[in-house]
Protein backbone atom coordinates (compact mmCIF):
# COMPACT_ATOMS: atom_id res chain seq x y z
CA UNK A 1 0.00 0.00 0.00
CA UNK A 2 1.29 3.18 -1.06
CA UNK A 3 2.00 5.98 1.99
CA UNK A 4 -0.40 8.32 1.42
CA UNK A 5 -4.29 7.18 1.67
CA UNK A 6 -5.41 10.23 -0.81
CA UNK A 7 -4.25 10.67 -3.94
CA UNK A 8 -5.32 12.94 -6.96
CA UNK A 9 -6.39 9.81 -8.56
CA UNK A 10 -7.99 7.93 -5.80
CA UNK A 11 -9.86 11.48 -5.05
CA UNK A 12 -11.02 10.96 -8.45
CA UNK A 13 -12.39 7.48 -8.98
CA UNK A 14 -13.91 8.38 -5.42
CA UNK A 15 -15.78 11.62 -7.16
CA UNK A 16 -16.65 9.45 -10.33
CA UNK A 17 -18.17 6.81 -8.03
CA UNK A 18 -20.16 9.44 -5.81
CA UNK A 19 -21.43 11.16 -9.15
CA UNK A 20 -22.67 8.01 -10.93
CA UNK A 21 -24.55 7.30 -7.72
CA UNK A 22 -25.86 10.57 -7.25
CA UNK A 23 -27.10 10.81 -10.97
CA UNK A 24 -28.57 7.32 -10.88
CA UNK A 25 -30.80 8.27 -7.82
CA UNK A 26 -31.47 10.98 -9.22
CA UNK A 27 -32.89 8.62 -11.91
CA UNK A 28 -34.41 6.11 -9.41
CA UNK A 29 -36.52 9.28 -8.62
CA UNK A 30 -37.29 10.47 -12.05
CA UNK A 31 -39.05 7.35 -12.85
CA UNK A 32 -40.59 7.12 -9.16
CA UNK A 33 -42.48 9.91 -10.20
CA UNK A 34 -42.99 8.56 -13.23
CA UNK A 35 -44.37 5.68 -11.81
CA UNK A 36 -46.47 7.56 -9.65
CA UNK A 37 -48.75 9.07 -12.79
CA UNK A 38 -52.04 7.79 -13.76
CA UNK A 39 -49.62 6.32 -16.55
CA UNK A 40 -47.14 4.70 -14.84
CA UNK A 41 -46.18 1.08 -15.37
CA UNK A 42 -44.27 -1.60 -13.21
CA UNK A 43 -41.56 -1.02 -15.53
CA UNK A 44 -41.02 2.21 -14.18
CA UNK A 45 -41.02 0.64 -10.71
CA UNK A 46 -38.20 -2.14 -11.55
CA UNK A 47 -36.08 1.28 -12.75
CA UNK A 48 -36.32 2.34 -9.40
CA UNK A 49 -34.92 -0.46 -7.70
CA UNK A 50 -32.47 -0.77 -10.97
CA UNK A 51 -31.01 2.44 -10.99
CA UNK A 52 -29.56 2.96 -7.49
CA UNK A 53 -27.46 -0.72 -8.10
CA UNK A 54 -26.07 0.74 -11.17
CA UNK A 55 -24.80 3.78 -9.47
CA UNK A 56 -23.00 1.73 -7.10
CA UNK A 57 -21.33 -0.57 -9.36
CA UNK A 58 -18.78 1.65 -9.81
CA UNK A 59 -17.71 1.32 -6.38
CA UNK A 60 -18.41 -1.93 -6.21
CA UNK A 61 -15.40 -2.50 -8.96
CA UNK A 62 -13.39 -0.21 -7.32
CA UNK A 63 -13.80 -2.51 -4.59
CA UNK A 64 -13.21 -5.50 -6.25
CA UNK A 65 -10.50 -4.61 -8.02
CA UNK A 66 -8.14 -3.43 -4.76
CA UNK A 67 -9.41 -6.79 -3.25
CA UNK A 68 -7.97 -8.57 -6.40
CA UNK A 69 -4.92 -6.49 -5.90
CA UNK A 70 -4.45 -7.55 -2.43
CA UNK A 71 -4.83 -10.75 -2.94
CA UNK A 72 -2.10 -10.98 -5.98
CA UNK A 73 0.30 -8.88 -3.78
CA UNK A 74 0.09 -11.60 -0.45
CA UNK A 75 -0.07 -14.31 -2.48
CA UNK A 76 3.01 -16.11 -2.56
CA UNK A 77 5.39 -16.36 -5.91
CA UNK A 78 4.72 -19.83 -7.45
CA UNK A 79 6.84 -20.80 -10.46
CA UNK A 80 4.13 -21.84 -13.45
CA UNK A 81 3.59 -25.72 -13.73
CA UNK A 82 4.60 -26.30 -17.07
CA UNK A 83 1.72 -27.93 -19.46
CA UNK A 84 3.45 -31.02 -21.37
CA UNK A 85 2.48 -30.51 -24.81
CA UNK A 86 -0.40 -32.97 -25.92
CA UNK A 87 1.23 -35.77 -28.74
CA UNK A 88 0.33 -35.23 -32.24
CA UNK A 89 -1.87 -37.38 -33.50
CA UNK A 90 -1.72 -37.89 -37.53
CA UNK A 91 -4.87 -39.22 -39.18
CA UNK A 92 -4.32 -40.97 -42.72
CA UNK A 93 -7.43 -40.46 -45.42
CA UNK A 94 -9.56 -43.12 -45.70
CA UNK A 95 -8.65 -44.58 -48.88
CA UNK A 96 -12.19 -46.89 -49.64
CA UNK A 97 -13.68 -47.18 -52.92
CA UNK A 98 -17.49 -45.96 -53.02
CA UNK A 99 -19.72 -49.30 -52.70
CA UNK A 100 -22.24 -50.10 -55.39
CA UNK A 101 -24.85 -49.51 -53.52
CA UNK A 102 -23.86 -45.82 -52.48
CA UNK A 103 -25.16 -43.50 -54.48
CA UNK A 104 -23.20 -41.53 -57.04
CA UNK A 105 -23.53 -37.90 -55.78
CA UNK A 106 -22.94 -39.29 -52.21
CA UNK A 107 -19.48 -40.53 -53.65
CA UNK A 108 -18.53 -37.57 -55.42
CA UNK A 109 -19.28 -35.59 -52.14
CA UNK A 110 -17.12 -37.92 -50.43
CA UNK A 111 -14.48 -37.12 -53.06
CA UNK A 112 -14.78 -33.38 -52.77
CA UNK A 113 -14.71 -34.21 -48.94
CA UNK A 114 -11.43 -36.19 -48.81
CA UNK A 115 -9.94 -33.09 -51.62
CA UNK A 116 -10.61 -30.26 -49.24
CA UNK A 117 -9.24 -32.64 -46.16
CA UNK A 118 -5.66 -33.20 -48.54
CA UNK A 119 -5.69 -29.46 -48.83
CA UNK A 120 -6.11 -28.67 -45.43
CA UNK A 121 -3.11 -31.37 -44.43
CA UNK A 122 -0.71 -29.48 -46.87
C-alpha cells in the first residue's frame, strides 16, 4: 500500500463513483415519479430499484478490483507448472472405394470431402 491514503487519482475514482450514484438516484426518482402518474407502469417501478445498483457498481469494482490487488500482492510467488504438450496425432485419409450400392452424388461428395481434407493437411 502506497504511503499516502489520498491521492489525486484515488480522489477521483472516489468523485466518479459518488457522481454516478448521485445521478442514478437521481434517476431512481425520475421514474418514481414517473411511476407515480395515472400512466405509470411496473416497468417504471423495476427502474427504481435498478437504478440505485447501477450507481454503485462503480464502487463496487473499485472494490473488487483493490481486493484482487491484495490478494495478488500476499499471495506467494509460485513458479508456473509447465503444461506437457499434448502428442500429435496424424490421421491418414480413408482410402475406400465408393460401394455399389452408395449412391453416385454421395461418392462424389465424399471425393470433394477427402480433396478439401488433402488441402487442409498441406
Amino acid at each position: 500500500m502506497p504511503g499516502t491514503l489520498l491521492t489525486p487519482k484515488r480522489l477521483a475514482i472516489g468523485a466518479v463513483c459518488v457522481v454516478a450514484l448521485v445521478v442514478c438516484c437521481g434517476l431512481a426518482y425520475w421514474q418514481w415519479e414517473r411511476f407515480s402518474e395515472a400512466g405509470g407502469t411496473f416497468q417504471n417501478l423495476g427502474y427504481v430499484f435498478q437504478w440505485p445498483l447501477f450507481g454503485l457498481f462503480p464502487a463496487f469494482m473499485v472494490w473488487r478490483m483493490r481486493r484482487l490487488a491484495a490478494q495478488r500482492a500476499t499471495a506467494p510467488d509460485e513458479e508456473p507448472v509447465p503444461v506437457a504438450a499434448a502428442p500429435v496425432v496424424t490421421v491418414e485419409p480413408v482410402k475406400t472405394p465408393a460401394h455399389d450400392d452408395e449412391d453416385d452424388e454421395l461418392a462424389a461428395y465424399n471425393r470433394y470431402l477427402r480433396e478439401l481434407n488433402a488441402r487442409d493437411q498441406r
